[in-house]
N, C-alpha and C. Protein backbone atom coordinates (compact mmCIF):
# COMPACT_ATOMS: atom_id res chain seq x y z
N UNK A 1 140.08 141.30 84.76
CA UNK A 1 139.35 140.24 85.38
C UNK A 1 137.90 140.24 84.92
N UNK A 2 137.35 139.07 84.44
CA UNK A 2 136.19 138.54 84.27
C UNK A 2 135.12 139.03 85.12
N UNK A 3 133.76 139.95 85.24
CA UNK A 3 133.16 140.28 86.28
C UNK A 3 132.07 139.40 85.64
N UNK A 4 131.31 138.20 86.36
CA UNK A 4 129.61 137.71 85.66
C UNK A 4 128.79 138.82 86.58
N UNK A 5 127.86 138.69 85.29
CA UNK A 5 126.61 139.43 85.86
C UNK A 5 125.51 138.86 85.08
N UNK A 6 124.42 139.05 86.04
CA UNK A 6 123.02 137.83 86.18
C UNK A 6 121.83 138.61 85.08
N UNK A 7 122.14 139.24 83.74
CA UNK A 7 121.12 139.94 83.08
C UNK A 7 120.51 138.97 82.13
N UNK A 8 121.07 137.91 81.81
CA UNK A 8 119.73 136.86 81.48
C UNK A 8 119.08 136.01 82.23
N UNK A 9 117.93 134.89 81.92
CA UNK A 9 117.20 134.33 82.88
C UNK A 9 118.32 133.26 83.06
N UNK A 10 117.66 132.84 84.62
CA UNK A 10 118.36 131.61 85.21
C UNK A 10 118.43 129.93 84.43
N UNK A 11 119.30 129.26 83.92
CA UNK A 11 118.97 128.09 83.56
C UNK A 11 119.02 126.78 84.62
N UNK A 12 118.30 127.04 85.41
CA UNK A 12 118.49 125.82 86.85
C UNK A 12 117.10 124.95 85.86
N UNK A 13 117.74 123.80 86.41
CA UNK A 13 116.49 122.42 85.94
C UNK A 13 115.48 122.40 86.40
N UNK A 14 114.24 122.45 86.31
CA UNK A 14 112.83 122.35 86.45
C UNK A 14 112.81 120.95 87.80
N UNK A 15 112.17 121.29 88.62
CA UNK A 15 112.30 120.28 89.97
C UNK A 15 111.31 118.95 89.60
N UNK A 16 111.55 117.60 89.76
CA UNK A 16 111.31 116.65 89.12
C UNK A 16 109.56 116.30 90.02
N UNK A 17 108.43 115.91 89.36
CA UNK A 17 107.20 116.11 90.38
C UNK A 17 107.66 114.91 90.92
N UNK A 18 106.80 114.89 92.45
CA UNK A 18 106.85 114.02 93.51
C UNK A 18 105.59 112.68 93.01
N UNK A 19 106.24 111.52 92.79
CA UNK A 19 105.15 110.52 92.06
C UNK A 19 105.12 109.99 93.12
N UNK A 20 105.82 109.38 94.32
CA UNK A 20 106.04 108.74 95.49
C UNK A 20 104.94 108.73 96.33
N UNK A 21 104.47 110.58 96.90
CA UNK A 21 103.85 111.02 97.48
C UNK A 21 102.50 111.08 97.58
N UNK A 22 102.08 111.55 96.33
CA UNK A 22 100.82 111.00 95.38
C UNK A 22 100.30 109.89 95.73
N UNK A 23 101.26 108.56 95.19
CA UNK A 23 100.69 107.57 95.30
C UNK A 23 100.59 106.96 96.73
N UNK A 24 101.40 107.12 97.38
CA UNK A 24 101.36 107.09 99.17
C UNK A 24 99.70 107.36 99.67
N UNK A 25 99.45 108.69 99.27
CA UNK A 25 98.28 109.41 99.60
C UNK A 25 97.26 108.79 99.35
N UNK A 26 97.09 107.49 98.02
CA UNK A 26 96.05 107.66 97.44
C UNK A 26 95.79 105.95 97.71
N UNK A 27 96.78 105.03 98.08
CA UNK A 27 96.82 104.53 99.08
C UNK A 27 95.99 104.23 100.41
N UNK A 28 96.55 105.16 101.06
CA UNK A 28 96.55 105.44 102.16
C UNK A 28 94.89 106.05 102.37
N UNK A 29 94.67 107.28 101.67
CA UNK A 29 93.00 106.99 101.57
C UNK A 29 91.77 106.20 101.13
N UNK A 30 92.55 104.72 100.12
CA UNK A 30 91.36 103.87 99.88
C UNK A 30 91.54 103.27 101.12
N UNK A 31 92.55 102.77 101.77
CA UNK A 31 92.72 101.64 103.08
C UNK A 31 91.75 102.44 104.18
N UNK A 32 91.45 103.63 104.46
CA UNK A 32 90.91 104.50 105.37
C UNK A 32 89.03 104.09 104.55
N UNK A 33 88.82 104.77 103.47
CA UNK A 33 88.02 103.91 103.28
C UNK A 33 87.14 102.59 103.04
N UNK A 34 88.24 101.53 102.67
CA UNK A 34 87.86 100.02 103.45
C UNK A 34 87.41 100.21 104.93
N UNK A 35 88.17 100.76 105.65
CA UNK A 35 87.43 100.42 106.69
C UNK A 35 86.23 101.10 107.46
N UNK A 36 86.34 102.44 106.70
CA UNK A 36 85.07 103.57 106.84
C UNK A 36 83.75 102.99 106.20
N UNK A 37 83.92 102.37 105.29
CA UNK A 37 82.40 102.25 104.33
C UNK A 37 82.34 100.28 105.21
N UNK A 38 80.88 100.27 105.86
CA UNK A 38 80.86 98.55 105.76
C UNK A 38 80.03 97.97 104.75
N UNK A 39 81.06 96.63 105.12
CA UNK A 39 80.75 95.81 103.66
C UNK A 39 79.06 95.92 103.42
N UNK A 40 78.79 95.78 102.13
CA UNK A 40 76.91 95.95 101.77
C UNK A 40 76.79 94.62 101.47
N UNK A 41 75.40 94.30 102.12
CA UNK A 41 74.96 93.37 102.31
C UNK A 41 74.53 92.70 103.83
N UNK A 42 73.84 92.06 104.13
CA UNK A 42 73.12 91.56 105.70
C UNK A 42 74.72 90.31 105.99
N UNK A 43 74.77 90.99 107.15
CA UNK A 43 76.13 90.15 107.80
C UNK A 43 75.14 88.45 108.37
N UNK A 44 75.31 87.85 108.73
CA UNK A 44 74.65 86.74 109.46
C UNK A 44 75.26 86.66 110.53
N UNK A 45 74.72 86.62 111.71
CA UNK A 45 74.50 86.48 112.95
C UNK A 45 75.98 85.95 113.40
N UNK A 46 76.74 86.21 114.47
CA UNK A 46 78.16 85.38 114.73
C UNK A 46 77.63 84.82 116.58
N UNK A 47 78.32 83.61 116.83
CA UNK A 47 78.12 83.31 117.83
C UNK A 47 78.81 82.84 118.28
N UNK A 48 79.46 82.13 119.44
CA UNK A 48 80.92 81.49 120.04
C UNK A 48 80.69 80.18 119.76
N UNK A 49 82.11 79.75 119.39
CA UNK A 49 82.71 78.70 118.96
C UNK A 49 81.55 77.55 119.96
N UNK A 50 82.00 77.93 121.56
CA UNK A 50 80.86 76.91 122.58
C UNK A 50 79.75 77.06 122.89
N UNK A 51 79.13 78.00 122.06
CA UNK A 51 77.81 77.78 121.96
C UNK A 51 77.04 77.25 120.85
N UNK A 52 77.84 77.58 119.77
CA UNK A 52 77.73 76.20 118.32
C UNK A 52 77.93 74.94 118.63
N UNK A 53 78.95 74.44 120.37
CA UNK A 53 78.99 73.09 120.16
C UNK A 53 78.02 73.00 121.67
N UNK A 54 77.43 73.33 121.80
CA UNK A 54 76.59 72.89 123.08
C UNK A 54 75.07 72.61 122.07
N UNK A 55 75.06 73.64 121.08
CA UNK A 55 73.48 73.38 120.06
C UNK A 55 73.74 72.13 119.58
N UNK A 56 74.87 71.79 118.91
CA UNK A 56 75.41 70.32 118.29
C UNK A 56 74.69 69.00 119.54
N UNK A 57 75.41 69.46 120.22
CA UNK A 57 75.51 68.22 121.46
C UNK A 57 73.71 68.29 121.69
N UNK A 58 73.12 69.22 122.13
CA UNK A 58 71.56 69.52 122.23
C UNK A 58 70.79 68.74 121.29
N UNK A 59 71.72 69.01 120.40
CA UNK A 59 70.44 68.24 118.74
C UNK A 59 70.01 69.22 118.01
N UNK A 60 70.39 70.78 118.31
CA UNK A 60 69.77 71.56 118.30
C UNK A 60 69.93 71.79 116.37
N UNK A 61 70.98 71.82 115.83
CA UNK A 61 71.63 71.93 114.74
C UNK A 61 71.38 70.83 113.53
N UNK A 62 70.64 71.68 112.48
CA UNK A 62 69.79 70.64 111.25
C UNK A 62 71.47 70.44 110.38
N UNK A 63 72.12 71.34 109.55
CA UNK A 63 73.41 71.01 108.95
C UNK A 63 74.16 71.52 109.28
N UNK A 64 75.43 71.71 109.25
CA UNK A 64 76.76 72.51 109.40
C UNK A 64 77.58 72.54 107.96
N UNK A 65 78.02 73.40 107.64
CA UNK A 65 79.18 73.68 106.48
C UNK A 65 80.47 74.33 107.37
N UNK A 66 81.57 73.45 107.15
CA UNK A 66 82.80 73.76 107.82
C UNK A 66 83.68 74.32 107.28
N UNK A 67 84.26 75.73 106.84
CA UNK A 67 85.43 75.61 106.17
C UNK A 67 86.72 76.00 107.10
N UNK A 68 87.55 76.76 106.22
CA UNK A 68 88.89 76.99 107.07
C UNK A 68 88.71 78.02 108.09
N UNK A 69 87.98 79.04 107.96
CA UNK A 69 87.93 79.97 108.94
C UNK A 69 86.27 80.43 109.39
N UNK A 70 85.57 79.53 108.85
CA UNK A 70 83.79 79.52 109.70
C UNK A 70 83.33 78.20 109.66
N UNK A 71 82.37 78.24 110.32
CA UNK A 71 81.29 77.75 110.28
C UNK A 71 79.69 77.97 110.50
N UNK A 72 78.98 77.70 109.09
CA UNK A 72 77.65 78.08 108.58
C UNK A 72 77.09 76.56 109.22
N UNK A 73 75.90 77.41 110.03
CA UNK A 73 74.94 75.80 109.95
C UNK A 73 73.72 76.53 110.26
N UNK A 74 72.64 75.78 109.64
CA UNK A 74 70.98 75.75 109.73
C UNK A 74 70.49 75.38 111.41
N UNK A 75 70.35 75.63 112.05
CA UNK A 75 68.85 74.90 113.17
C UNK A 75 67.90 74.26 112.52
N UNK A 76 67.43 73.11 113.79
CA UNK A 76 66.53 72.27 113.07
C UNK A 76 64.93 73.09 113.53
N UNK A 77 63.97 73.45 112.87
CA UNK A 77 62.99 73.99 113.68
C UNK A 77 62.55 73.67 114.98
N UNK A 78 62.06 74.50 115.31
CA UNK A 78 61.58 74.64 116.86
C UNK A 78 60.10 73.97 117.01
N UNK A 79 59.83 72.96 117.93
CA UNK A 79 58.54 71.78 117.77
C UNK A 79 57.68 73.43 118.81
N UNK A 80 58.34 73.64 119.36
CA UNK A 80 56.90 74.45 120.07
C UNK A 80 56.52 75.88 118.68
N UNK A 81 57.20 75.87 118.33
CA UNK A 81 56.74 77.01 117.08
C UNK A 81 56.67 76.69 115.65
N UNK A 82 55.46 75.61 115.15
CA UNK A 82 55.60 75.15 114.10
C UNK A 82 55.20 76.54 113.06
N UNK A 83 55.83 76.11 111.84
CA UNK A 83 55.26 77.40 110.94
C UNK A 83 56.78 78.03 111.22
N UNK A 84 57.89 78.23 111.76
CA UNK A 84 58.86 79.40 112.23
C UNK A 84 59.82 79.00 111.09
């Protein structure tokens, strides 16, 4: 009878690297930094929808720019603070 015995090295296949994981990770830490670092640059002022339309109705408001998800508008200066 045939006896094996283990006196040369092992030929098992080399384990395939994990590319999945990696990229999961690396991922997963820019999205953590989007929201860690804020955007650069001066944000402009946000205010409620009804208090942009009560300045409208007032007179208070020189232009408006409307798009799909804001609205930018100027004030018309203030008569008691000329120069502002």
């Amino acid at each position: 009878m045939p006896v094996e015995t283990n006196k040369g090295p092992s030929l098992k296949a080399p384990k395939p690297r994990q590319f999945g994981g990696g990229l999961l990770i690396l991922i997963t830490l820019l999205l953590v930094l989007n929201f860690v670092i804020p955007s650069f640059g001066p944000r402009p002022p946000q205010i409620a929808y009804s208090d942009f339309v009560t300045q409208v109705q007032a007179g208070k408001v020189d232009r408006a720019l409307v798009s799909n998800d804001r609205i930018e508008f100027t004030m018309k200066p203030d008569p008691e603070y000329p120069g502002c």
